[in-house]
PDB file of N, CA and C in Angstrom:
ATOM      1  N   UNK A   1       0.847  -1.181   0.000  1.00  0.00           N
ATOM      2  CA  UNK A   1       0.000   0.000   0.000  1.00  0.00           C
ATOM      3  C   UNK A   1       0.890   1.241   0.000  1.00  0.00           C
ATOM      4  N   UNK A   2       0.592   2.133  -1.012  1.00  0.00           N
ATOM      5  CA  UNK A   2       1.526   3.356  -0.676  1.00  0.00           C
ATOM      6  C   UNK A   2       0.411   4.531   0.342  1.00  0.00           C
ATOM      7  N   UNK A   3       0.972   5.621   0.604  1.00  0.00           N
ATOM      8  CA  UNK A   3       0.860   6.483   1.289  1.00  0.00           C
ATOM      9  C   UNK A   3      -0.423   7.358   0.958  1.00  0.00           C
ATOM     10  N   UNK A   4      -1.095   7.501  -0.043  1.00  0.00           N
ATOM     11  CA  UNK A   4      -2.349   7.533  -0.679  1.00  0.00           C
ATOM     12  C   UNK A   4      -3.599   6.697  -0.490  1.00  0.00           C
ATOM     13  N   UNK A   5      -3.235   5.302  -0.521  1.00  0.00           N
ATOM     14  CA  UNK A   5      -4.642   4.357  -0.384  1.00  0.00           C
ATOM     15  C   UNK A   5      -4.234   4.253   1.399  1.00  0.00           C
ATOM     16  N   UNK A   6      -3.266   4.679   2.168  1.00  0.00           N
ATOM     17  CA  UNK A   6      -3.656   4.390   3.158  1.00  0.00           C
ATOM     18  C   UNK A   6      -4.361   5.156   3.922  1.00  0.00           C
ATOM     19  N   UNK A   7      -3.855   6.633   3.591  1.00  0.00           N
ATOM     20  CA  UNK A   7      -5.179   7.872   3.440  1.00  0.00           C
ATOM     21  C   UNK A   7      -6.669   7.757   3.232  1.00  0.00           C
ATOM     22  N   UNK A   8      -6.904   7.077   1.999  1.00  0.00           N
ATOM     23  CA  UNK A   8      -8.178   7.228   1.608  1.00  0.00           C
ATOM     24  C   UNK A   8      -8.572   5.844   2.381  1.00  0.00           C
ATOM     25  N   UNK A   9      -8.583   4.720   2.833  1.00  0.00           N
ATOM     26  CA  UNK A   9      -8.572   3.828   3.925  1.00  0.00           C
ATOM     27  C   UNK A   9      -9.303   4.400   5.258  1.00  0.00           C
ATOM     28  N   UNK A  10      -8.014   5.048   5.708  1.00  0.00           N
ATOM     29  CA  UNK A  10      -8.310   5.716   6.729  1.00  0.00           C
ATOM     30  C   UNK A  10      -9.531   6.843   6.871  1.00  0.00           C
ATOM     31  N   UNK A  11      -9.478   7.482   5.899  1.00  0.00           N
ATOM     32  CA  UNK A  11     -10.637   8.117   5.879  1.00  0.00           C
ATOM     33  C   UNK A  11     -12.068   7.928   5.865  1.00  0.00           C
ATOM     34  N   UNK A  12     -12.073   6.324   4.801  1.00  0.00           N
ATOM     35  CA  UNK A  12     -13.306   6.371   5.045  1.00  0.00           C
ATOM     36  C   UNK A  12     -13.655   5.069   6.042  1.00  0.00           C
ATOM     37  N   UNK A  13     -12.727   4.209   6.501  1.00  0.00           N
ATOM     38  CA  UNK A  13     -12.687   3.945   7.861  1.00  0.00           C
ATOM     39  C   UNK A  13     -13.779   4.577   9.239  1.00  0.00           C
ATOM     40  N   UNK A  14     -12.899   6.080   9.014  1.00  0.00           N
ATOM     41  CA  UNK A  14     -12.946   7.214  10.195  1.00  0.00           C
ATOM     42  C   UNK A  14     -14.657   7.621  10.049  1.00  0.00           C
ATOM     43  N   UNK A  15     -15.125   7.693   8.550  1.00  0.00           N
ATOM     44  CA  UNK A  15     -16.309   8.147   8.706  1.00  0.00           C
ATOM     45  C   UNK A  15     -17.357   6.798   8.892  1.00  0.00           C
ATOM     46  N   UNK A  16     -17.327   5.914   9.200  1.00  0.00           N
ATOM     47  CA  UNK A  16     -18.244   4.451   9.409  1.00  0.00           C
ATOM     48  C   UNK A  16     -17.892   4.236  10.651  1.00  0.00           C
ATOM     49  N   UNK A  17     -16.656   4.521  11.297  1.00  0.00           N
ATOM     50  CA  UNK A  17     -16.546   4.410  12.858  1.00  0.00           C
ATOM     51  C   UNK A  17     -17.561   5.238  12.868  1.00  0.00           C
ATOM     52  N   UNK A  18     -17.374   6.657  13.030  1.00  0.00           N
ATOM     53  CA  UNK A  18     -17.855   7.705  14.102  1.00  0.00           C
ATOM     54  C   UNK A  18     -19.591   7.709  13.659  1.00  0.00           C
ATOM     55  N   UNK A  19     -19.937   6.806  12.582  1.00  0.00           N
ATOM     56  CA  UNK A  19     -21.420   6.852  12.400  1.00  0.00           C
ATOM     57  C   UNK A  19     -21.724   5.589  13.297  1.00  0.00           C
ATOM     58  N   UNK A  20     -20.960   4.734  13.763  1.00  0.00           N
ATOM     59  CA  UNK A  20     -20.982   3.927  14.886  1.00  0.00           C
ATOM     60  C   UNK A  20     -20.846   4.219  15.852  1.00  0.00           C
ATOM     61  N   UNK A  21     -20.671   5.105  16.391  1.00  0.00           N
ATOM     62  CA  UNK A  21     -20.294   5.845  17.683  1.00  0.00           C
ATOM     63  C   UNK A  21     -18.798   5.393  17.606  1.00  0.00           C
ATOM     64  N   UNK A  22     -17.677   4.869  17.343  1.00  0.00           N
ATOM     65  CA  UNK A  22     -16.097   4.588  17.288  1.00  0.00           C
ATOM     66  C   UNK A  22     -15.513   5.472  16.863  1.00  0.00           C
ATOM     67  N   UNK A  23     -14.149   6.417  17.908  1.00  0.00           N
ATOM     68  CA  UNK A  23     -13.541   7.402  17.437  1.00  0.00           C
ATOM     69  C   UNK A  23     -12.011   6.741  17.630  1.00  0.00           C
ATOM     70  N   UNK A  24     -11.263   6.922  16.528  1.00  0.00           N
ATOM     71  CA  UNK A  24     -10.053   6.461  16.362  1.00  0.00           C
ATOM     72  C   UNK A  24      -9.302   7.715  17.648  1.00  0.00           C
ATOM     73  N   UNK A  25      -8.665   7.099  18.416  1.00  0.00           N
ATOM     74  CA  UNK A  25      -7.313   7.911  19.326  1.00  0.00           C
ATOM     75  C   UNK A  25      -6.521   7.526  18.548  1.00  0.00           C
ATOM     76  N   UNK A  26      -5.477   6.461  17.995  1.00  0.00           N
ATOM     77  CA  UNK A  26      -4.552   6.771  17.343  1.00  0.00           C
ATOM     78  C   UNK A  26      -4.022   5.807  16.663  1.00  0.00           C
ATOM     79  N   UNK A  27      -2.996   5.647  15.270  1.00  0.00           N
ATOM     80  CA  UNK A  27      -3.261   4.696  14.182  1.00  0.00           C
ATOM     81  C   UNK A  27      -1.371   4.511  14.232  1.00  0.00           C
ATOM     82  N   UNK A  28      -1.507   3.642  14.245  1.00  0.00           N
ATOM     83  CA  UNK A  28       0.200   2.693  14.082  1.00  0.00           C
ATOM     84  C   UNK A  28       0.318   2.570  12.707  1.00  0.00           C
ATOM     85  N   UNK A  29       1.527   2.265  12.210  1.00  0.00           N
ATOM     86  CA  UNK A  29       1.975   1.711  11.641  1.00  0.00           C
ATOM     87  C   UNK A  29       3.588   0.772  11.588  1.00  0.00           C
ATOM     88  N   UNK A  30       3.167  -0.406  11.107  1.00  0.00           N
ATOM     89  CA  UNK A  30       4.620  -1.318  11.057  1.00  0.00           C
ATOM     90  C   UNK A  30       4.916  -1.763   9.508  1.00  0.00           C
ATOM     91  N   UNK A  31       5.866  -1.256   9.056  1.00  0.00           N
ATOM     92  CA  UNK A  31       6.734  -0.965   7.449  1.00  0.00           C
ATOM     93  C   UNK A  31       7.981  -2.650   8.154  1.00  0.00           C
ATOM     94  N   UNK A  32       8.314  -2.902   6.423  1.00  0.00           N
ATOM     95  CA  UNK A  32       8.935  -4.073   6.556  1.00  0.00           C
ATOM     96  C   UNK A  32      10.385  -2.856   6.037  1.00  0.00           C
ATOM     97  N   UNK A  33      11.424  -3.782   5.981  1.00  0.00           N
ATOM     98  CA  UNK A  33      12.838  -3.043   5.145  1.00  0.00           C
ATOM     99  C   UNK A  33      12.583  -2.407   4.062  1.00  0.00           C
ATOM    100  N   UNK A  34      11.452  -2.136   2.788  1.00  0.00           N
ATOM    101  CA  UNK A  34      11.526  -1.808   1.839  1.00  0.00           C
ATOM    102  C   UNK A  34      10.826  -0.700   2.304  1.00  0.00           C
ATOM    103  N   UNK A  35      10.011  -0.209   3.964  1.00  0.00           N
ATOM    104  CA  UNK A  35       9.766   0.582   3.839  1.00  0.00           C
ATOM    105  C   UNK A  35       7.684   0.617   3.008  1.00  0.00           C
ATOM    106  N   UNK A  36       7.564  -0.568   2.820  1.00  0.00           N
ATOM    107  CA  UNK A  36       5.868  -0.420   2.969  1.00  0.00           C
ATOM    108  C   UNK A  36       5.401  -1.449   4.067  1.00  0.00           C
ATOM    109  N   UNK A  37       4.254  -0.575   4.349  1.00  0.00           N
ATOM    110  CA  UNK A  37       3.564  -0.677   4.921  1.00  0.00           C
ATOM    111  C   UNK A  37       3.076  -2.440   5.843  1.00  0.00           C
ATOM    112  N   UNK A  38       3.068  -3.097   6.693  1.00  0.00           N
ATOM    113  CA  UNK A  38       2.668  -4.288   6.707  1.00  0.00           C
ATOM    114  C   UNK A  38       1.509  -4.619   7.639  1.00  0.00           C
ATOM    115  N   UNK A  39       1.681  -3.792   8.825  1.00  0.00           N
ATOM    116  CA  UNK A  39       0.534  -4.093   9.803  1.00  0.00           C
ATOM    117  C   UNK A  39       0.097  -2.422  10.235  1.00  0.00           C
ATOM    118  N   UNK A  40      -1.208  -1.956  10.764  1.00  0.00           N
ATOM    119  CA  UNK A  40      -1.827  -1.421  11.119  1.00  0.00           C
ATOM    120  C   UNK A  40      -2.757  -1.523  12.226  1.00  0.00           C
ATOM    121  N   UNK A  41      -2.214  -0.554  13.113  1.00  0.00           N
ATOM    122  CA  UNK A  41      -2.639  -1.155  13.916  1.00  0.00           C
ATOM    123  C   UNK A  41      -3.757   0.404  14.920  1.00  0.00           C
ATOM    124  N   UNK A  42      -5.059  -0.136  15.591  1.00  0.00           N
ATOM    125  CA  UNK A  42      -5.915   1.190  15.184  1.00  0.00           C
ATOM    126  C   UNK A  42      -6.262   1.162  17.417  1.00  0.00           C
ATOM    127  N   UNK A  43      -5.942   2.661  17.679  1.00  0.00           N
ATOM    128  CA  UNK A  43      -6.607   2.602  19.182  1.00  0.00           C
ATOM    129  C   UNK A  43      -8.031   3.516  18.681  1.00  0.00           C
ATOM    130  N   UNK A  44      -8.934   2.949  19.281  1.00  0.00           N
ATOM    131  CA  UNK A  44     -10.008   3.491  19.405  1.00  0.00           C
ATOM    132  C   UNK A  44     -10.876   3.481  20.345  1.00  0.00           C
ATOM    133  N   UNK A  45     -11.928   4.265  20.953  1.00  0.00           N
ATOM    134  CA  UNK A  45     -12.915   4.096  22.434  1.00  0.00           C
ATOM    135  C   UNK A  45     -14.400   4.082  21.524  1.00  0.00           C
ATOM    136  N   UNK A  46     -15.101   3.360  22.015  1.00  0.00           N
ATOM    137  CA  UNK A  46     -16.494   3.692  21.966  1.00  0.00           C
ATOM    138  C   UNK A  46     -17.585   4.418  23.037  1.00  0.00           C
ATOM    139  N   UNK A  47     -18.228   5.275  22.148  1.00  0.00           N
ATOM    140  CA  UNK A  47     -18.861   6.100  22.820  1.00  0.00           C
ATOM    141  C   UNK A  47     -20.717   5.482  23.135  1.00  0.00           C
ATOM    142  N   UNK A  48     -21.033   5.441  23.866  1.00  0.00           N
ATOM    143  CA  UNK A  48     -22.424   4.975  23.898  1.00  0.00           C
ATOM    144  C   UNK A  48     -23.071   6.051  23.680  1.00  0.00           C
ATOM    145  N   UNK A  49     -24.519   5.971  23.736  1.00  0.00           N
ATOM    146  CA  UNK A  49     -25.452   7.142  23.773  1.00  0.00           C
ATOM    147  C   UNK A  49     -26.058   7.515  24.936  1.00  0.00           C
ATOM    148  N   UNK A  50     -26.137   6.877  25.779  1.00  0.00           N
ATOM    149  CA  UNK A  50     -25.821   7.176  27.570  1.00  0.00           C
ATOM    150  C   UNK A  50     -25.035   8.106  27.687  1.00  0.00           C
ATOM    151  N   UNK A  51     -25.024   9.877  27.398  1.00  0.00           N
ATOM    152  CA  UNK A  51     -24.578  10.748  28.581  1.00  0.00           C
ATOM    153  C   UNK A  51     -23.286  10.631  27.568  1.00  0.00           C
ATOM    154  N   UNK A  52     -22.548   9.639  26.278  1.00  0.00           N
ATOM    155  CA  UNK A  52     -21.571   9.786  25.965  1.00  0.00           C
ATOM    156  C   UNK A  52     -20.612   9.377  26.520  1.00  0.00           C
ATOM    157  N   UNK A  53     -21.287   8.278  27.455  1.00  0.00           N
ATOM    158  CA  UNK A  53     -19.775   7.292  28.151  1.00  0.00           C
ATOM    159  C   UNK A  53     -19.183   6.526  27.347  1.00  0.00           C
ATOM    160  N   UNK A  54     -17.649   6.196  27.977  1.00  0.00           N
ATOM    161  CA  UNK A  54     -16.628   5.455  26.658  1.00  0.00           C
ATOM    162  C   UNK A  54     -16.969   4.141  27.628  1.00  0.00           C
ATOM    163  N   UNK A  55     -16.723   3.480  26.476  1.00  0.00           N
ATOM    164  CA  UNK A  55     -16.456   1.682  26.776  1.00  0.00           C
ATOM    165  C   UNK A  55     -15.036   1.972  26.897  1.00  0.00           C
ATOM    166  N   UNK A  56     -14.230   0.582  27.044  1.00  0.00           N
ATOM    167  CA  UNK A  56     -12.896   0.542  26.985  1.00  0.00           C
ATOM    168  C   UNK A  56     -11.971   0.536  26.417  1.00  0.00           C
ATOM    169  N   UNK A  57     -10.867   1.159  25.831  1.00  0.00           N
ATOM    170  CA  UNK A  57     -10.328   0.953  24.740  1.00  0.00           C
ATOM    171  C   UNK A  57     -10.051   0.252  23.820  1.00  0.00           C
ATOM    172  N   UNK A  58     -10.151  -0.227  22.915  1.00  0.00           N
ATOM    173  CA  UNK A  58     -10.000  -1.477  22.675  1.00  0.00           C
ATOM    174  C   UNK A  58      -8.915  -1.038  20.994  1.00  0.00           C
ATOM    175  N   UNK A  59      -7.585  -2.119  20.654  1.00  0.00           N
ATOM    176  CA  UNK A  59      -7.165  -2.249  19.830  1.00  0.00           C
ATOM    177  C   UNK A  59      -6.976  -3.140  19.014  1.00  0.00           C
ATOM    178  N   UNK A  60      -7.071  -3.169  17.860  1.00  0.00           N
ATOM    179  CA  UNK A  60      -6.972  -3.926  16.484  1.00  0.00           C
ATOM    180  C   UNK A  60      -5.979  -3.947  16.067  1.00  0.00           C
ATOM    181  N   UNK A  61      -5.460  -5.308  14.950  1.00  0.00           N
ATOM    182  CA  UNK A  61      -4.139  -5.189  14.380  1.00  0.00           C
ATOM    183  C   UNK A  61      -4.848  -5.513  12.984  1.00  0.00           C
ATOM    184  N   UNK A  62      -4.848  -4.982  11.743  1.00  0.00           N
ATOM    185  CA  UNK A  62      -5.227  -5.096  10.651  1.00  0.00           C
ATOM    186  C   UNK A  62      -4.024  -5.695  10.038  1.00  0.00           C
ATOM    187  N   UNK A  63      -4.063  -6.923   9.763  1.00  0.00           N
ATOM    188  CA  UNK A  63      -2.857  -7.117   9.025  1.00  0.00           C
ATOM    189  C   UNK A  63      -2.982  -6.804   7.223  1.00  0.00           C
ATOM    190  N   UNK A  64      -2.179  -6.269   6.698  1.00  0.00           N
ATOM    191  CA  UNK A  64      -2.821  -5.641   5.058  1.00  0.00           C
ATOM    192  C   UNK A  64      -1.489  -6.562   4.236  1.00  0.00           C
ATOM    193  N   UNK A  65      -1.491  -7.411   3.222  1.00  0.00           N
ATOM    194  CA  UNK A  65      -0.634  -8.261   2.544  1.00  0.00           C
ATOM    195  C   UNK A  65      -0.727  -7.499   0.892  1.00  0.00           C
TER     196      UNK A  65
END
């Protein structure tokens, strides 16, 4: 993946979380020697509709081949 589709990924990722109530805190990345991209990895909290309380953090490892 270059640096473009991981953008547009992320983006529209970001907009299907937050229509889920899921807001990304913060997005990893792990590059092999050549320098692309191999794992992704995403922190995010969920928000309920209760008052806007978070559940617990919870993280993902997207592996992308």
């Amino acid at each position: 993946m270059n640096i473009e589709e991981i953008r547009h990924f992320i983006a529209a990722m970001n907009k299907q979380f937050e229509q889920g109530g899921i807001y990304i805190e913060r997005i990893r990345f792990t590059r092999d020697e050549t320098g692309a991209v191999e794992r992704i990895y995403i922190d995010y909290e969920q928000r309920t509709d209760a008052g806007n309380e978070k559940d617990d953090n919870e993280s993902t490892d997207g592996n992308r081949d």
